[in-house]
PDB file of N, CA and C in Angstrom:
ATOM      1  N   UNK A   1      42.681   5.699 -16.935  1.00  0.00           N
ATOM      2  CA  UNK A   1      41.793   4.876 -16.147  1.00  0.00           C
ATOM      3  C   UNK A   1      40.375   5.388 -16.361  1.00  0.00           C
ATOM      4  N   UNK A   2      39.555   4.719 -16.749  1.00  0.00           N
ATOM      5  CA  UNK A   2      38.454   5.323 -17.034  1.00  0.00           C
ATOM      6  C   UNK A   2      37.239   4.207 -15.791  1.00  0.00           C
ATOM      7  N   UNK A   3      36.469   5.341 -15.555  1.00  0.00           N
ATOM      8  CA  UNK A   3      35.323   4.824 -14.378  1.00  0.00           C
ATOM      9  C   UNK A   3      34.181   4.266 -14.901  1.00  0.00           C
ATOM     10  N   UNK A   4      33.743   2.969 -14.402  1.00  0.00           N
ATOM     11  CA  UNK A   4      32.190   2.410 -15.294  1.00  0.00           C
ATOM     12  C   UNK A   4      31.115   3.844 -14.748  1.00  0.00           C
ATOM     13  N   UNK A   5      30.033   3.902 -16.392  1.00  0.00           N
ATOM     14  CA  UNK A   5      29.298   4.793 -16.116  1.00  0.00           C
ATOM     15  C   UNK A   5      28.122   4.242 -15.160  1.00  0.00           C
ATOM     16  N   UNK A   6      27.558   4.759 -14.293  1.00  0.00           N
ATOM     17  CA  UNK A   6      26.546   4.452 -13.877  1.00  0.00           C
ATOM     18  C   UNK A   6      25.037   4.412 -14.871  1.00  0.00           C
ATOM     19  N   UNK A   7      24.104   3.791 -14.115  1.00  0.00           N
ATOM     20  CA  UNK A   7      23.093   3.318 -15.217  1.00  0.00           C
ATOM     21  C   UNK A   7      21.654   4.498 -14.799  1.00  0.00           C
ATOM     22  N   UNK A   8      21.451   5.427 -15.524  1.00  0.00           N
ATOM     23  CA  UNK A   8      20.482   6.258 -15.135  1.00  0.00           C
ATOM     24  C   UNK A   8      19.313   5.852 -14.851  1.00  0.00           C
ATOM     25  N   UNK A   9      18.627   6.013 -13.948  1.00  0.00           N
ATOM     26  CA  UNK A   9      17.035   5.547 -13.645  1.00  0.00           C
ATOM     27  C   UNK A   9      16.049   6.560 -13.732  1.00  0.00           C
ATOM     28  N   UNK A  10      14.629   6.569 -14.293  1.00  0.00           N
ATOM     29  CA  UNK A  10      14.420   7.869 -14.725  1.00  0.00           C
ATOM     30  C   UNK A  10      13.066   7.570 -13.560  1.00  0.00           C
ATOM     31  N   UNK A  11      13.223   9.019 -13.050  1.00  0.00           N
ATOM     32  CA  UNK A  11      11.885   8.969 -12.234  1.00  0.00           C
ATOM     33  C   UNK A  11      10.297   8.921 -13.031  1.00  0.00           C
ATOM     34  N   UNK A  12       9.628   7.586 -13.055  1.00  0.00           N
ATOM     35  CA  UNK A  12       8.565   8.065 -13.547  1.00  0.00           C
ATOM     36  C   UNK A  12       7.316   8.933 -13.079  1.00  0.00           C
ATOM     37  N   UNK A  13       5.740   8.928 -13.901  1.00  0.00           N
ATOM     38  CA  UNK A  13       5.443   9.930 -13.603  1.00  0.00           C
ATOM     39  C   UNK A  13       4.481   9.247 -12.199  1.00  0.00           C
ATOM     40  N   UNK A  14       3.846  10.734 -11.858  1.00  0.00           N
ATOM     41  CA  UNK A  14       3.246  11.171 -10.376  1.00  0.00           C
ATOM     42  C   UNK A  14       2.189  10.432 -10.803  1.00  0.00           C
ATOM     43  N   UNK A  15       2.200   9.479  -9.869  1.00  0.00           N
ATOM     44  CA  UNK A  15       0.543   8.688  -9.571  1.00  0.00           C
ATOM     45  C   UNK A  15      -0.442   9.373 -10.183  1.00  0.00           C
ATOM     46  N   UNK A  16      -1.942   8.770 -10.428  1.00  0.00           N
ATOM     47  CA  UNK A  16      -2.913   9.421 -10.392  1.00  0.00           C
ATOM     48  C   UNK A  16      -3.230   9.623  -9.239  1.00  0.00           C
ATOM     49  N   UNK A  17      -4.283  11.331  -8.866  1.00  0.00           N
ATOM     50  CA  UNK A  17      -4.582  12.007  -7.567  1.00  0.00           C
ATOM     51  C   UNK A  17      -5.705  10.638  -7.045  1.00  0.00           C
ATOM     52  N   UNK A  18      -6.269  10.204  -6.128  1.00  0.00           N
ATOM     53  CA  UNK A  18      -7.426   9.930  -5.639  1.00  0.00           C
ATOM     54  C   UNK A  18      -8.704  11.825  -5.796  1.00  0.00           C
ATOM     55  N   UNK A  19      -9.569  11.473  -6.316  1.00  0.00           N
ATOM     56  CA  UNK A  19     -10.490  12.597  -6.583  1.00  0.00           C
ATOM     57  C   UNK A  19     -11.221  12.908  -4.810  1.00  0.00           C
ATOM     58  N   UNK A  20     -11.242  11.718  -4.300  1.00  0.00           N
ATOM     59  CA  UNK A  20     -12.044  12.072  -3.262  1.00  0.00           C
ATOM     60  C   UNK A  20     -10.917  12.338  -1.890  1.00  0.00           C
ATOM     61  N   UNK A  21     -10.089  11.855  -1.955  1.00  0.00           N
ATOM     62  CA  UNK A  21      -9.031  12.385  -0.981  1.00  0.00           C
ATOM     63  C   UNK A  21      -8.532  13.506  -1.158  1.00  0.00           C
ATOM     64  N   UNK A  22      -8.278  14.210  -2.301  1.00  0.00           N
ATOM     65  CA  UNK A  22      -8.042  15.665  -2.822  1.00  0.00           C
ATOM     66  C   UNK A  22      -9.128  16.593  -2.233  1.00  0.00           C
ATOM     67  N   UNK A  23     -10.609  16.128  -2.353  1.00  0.00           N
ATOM     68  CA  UNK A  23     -11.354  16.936  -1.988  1.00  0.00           C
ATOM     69  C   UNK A  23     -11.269  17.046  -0.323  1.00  0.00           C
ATOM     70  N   UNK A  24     -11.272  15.818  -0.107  1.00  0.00           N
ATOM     71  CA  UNK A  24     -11.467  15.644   1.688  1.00  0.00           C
ATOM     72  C   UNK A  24     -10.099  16.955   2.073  1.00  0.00           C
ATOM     73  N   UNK A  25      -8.900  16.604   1.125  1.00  0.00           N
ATOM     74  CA  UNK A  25      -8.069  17.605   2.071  1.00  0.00           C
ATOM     75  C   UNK A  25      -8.060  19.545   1.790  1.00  0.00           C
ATOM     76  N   UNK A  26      -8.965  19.515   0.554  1.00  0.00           N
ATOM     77  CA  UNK A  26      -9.471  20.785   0.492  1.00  0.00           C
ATOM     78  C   UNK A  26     -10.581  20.898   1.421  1.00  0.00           C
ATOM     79  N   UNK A  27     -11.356  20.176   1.221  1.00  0.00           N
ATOM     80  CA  UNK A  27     -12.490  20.977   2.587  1.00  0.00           C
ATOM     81  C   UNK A  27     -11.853  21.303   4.007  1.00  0.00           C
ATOM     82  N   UNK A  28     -10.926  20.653   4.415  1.00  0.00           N
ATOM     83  CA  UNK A  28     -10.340  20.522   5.777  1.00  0.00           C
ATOM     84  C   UNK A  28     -11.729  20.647   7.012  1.00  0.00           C
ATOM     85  N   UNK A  29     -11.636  21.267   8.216  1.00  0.00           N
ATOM     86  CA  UNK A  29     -12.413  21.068   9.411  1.00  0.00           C
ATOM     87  C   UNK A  29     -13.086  21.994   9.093  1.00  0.00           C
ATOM     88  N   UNK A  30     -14.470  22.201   8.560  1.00  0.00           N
ATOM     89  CA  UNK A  30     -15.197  22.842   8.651  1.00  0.00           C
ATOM     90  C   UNK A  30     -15.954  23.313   9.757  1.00  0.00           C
ATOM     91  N   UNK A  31     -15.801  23.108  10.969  1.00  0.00           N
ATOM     92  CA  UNK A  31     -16.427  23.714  12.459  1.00  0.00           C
ATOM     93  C   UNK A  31     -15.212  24.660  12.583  1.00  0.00           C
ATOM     94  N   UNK A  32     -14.138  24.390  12.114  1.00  0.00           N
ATOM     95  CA  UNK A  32     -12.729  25.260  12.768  1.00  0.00           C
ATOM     96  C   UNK A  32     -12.508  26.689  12.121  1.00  0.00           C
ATOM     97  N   UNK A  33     -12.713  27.703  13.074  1.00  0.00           N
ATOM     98  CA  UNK A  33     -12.470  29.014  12.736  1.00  0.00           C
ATOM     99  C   UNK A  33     -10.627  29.218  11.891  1.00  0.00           C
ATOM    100  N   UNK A  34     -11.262  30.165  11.098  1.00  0.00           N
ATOM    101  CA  UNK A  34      -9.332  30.366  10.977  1.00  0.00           C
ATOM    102  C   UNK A  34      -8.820  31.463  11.343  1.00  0.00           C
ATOM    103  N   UNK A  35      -7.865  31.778  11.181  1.00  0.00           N
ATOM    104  CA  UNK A  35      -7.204  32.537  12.362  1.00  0.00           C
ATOM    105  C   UNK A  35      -7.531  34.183  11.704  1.00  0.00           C
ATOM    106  N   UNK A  36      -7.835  34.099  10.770  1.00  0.00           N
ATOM    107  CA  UNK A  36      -8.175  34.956  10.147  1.00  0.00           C
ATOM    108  C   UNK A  36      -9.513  35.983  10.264  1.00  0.00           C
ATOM    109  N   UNK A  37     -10.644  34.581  10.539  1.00  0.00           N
ATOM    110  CA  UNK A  37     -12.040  35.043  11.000  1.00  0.00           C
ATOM    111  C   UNK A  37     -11.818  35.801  12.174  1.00  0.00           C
ATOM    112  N   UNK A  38     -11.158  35.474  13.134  1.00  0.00           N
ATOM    113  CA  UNK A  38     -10.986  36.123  14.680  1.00  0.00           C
ATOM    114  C   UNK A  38     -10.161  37.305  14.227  1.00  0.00           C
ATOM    115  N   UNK A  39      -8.964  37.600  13.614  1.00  0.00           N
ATOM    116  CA  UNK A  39      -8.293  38.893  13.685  1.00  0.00           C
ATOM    117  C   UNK A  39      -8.060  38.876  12.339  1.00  0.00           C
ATOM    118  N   UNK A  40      -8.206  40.742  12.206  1.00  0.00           N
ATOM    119  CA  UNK A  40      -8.493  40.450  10.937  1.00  0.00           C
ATOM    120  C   UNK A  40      -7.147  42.108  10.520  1.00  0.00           C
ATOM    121  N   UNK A  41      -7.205  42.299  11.533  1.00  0.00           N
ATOM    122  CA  UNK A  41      -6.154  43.727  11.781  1.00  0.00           C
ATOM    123  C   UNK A  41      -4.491  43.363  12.153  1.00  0.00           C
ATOM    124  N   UNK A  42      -3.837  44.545  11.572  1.00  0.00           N
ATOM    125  CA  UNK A  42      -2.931  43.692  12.208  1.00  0.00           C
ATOM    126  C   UNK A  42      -2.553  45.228  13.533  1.00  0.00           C
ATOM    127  N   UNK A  43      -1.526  45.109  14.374  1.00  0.00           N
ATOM    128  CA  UNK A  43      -1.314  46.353  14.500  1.00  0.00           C
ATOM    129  C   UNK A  43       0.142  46.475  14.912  1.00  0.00           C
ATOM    130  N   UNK A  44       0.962  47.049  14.383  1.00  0.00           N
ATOM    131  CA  UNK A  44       2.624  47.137  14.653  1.00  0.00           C
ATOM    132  C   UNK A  44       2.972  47.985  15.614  1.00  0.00           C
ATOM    133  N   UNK A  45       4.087  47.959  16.699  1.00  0.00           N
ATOM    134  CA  UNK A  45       4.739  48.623  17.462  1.00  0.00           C
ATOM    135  C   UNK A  45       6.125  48.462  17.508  1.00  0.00           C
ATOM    136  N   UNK A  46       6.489  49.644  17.566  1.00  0.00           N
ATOM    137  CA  UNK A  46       7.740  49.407  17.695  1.00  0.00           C
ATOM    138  C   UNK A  46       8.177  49.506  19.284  1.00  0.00           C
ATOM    139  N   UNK A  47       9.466  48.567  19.222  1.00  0.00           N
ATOM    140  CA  UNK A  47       9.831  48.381  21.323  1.00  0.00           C
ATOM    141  C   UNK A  47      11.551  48.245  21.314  1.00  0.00           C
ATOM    142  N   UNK A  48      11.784  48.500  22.171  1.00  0.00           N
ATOM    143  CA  UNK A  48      13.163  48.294  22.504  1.00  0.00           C
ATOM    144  C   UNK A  48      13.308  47.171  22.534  1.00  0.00           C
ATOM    145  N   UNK A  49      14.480  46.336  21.621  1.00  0.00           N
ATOM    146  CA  UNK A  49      15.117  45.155  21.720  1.00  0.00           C
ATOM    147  C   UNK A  49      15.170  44.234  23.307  1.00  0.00           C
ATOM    148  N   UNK A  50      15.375  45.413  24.353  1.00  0.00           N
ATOM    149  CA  UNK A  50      15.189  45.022  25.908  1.00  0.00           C
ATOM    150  C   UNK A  50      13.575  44.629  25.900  1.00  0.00           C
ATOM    151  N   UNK A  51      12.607  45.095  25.953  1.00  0.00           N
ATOM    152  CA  UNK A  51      11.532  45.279  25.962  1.00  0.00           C
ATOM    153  C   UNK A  51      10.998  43.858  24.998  1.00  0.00           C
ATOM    154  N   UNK A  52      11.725  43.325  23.622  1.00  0.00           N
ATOM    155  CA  UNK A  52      11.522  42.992  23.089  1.00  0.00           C
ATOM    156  C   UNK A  52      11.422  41.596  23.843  1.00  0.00           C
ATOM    157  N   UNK A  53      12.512  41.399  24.228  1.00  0.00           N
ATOM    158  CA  UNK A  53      12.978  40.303  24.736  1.00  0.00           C
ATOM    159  C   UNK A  53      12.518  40.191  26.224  1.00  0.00           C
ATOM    160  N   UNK A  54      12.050  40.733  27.316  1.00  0.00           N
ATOM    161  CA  UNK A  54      11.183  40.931  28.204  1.00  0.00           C
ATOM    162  C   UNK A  54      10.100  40.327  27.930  1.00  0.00           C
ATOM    163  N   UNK A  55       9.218  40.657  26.354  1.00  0.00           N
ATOM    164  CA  UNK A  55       7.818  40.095  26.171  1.00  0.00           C
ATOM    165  C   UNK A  55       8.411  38.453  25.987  1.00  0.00           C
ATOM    166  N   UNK A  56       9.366  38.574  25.041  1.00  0.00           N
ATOM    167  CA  UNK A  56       9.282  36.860  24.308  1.00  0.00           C
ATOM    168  C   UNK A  56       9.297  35.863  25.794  1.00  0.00           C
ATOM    169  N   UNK A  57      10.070  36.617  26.861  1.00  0.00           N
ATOM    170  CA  UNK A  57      10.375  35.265  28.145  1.00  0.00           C
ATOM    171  C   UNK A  57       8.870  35.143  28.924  1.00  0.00           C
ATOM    172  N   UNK A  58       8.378  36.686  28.983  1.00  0.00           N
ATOM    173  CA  UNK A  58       7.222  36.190  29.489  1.00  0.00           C
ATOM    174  C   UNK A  58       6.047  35.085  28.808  1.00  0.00           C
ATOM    175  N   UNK A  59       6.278  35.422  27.488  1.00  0.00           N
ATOM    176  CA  UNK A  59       5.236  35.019  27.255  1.00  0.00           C
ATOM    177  C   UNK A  59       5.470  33.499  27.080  1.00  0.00           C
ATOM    178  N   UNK A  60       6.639  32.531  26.675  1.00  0.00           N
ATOM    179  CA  UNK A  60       7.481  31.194  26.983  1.00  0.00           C
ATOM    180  C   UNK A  60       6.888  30.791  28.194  1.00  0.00           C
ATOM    181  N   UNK A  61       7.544  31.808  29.450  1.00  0.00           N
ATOM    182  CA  UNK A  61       6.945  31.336  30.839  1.00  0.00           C
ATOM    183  C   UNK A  61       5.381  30.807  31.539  1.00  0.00           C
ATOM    184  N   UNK A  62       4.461  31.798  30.474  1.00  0.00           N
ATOM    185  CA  UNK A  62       3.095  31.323  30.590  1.00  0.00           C
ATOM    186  C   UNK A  62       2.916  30.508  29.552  1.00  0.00           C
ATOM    187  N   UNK A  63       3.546  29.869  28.327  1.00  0.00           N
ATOM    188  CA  UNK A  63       3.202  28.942  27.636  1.00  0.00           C
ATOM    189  C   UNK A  63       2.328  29.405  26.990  1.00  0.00           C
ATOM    190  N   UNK A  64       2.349  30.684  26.253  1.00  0.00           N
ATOM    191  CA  UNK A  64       1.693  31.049  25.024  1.00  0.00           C
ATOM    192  C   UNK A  64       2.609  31.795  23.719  1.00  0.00           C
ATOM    193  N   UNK A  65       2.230  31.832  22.983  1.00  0.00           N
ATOM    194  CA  UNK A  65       2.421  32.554  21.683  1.00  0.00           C
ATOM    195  C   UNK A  65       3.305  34.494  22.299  1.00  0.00           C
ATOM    196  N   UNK A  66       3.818  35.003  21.748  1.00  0.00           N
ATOM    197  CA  UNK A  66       3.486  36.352  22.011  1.00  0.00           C
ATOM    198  C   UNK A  66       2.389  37.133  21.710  1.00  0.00           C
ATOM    199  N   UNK A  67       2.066  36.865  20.655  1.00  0.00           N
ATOM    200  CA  UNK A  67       0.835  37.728  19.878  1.00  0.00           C
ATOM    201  C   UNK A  67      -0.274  37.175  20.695  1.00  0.00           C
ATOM    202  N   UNK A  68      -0.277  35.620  21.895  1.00  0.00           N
ATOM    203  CA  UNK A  68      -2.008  35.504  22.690  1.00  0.00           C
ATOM    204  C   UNK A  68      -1.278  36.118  23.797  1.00  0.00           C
ATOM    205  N   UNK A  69      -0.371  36.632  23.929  1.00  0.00           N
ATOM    206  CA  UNK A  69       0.093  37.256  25.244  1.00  0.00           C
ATOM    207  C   UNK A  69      -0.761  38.480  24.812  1.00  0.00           C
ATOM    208  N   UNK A  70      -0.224  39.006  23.693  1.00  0.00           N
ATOM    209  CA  UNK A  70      -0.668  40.946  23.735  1.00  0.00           C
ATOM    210  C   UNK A  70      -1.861  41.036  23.493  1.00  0.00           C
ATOM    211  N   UNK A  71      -2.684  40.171  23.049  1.00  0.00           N
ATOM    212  CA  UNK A  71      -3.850  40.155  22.810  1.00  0.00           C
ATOM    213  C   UNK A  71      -4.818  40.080  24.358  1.00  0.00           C
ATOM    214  N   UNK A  72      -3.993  39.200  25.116  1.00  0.00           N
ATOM    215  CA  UNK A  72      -5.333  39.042  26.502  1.00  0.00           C
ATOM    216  C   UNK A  72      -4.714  40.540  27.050  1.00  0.00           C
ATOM    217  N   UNK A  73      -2.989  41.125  27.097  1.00  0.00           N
ATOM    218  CA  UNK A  73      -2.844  42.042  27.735  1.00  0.00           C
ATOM    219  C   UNK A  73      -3.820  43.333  27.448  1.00  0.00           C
ATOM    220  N   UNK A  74      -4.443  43.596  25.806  1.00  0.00           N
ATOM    221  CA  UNK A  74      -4.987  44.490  25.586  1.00  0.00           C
ATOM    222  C   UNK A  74      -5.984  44.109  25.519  1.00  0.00           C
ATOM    223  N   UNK A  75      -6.678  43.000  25.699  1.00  0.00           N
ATOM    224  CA  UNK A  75      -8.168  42.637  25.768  1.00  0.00           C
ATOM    225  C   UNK A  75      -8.462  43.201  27.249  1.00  0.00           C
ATOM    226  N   UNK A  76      -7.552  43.157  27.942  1.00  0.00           N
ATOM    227  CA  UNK A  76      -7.809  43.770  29.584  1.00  0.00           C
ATOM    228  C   UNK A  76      -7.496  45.331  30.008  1.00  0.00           C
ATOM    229  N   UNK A  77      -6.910  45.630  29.458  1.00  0.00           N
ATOM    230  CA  UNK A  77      -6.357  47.471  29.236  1.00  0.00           C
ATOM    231  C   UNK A  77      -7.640  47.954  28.854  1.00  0.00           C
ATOM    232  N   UNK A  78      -8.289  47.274  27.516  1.00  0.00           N
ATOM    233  CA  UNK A  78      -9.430  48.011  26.825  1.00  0.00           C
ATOM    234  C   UNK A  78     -10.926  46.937  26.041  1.00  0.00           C
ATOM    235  N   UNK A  79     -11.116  46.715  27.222  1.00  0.00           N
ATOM    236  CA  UNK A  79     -12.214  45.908  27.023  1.00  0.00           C
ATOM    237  C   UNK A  79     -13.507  46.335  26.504  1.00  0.00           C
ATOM    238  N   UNK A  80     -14.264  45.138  25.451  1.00  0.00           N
ATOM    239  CA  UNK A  80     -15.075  45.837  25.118  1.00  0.00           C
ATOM    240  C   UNK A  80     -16.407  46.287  25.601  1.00  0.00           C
ATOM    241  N   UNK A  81     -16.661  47.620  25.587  1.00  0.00           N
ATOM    242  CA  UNK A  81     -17.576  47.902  26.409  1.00  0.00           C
ATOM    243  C   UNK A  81     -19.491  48.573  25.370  1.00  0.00           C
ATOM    244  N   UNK A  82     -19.399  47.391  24.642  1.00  0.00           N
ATOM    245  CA  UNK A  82     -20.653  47.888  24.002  1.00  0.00           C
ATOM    246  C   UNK A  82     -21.876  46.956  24.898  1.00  0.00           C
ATOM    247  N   UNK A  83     -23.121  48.259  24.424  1.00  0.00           N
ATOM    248  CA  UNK A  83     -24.026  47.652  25.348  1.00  0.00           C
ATOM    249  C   UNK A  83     -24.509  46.246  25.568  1.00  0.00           C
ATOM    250  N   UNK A  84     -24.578  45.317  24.214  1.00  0.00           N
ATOM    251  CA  UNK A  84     -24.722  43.771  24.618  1.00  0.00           C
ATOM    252  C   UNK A  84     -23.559  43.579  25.245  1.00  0.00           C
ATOM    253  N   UNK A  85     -22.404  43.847  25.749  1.00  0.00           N
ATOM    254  CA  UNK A  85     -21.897  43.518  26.531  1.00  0.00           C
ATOM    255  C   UNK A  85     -21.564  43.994  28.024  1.00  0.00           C
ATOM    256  N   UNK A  86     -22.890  44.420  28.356  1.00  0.00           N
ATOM    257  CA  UNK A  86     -22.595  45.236  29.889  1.00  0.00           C
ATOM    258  C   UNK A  86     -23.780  44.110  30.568  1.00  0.00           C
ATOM    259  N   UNK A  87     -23.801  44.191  31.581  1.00  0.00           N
ATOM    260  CA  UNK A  87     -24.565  43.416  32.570  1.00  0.00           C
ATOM    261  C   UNK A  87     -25.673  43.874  32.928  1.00  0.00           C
TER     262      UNK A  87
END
């Protein structure tokens, strides 16, 4: 018993780019900081798996990230205290 072959269709090729939509999506938002400009360090700790999991619920519960959790927690532990910034 032999099966009819199917009929191959060949994908042709990739459109030409639009030149000016390529660029628009390389420039992207130029007012918008990247996450990069703001932190530029990284800094690792190690925590107990308990501990671990302690941060992740809190930080769910306030509806942030973990990493904007530890960041306001240590922006407040050790704030910066240079003179343009004293009162």
């Amino acid at each position: 018993m032999s099966s009819p072959r199917s009929k191959r269709v060949g994908i042709g090729a990739r459109p030409p780019a639009n030149p000016h939509a390529e660029a628009w999506i390389r420039q992207g938002d130029a007012d918008a900081l990247n996450k990069g400009d703001l932190y530029t360090a990284r800094l690792t700790l190690d925590v107990t798996p308990a501990l671990r999991a302690r941060i992740k619920i809190g930080a769910f519960g306030q509806g942030v990230t973990v990493a904007e959790l530890l960041r306001g927690l240590l922006e407040r532990e050790f704030p910066d205290k240079r003179p343009e910034n004293l009162p």
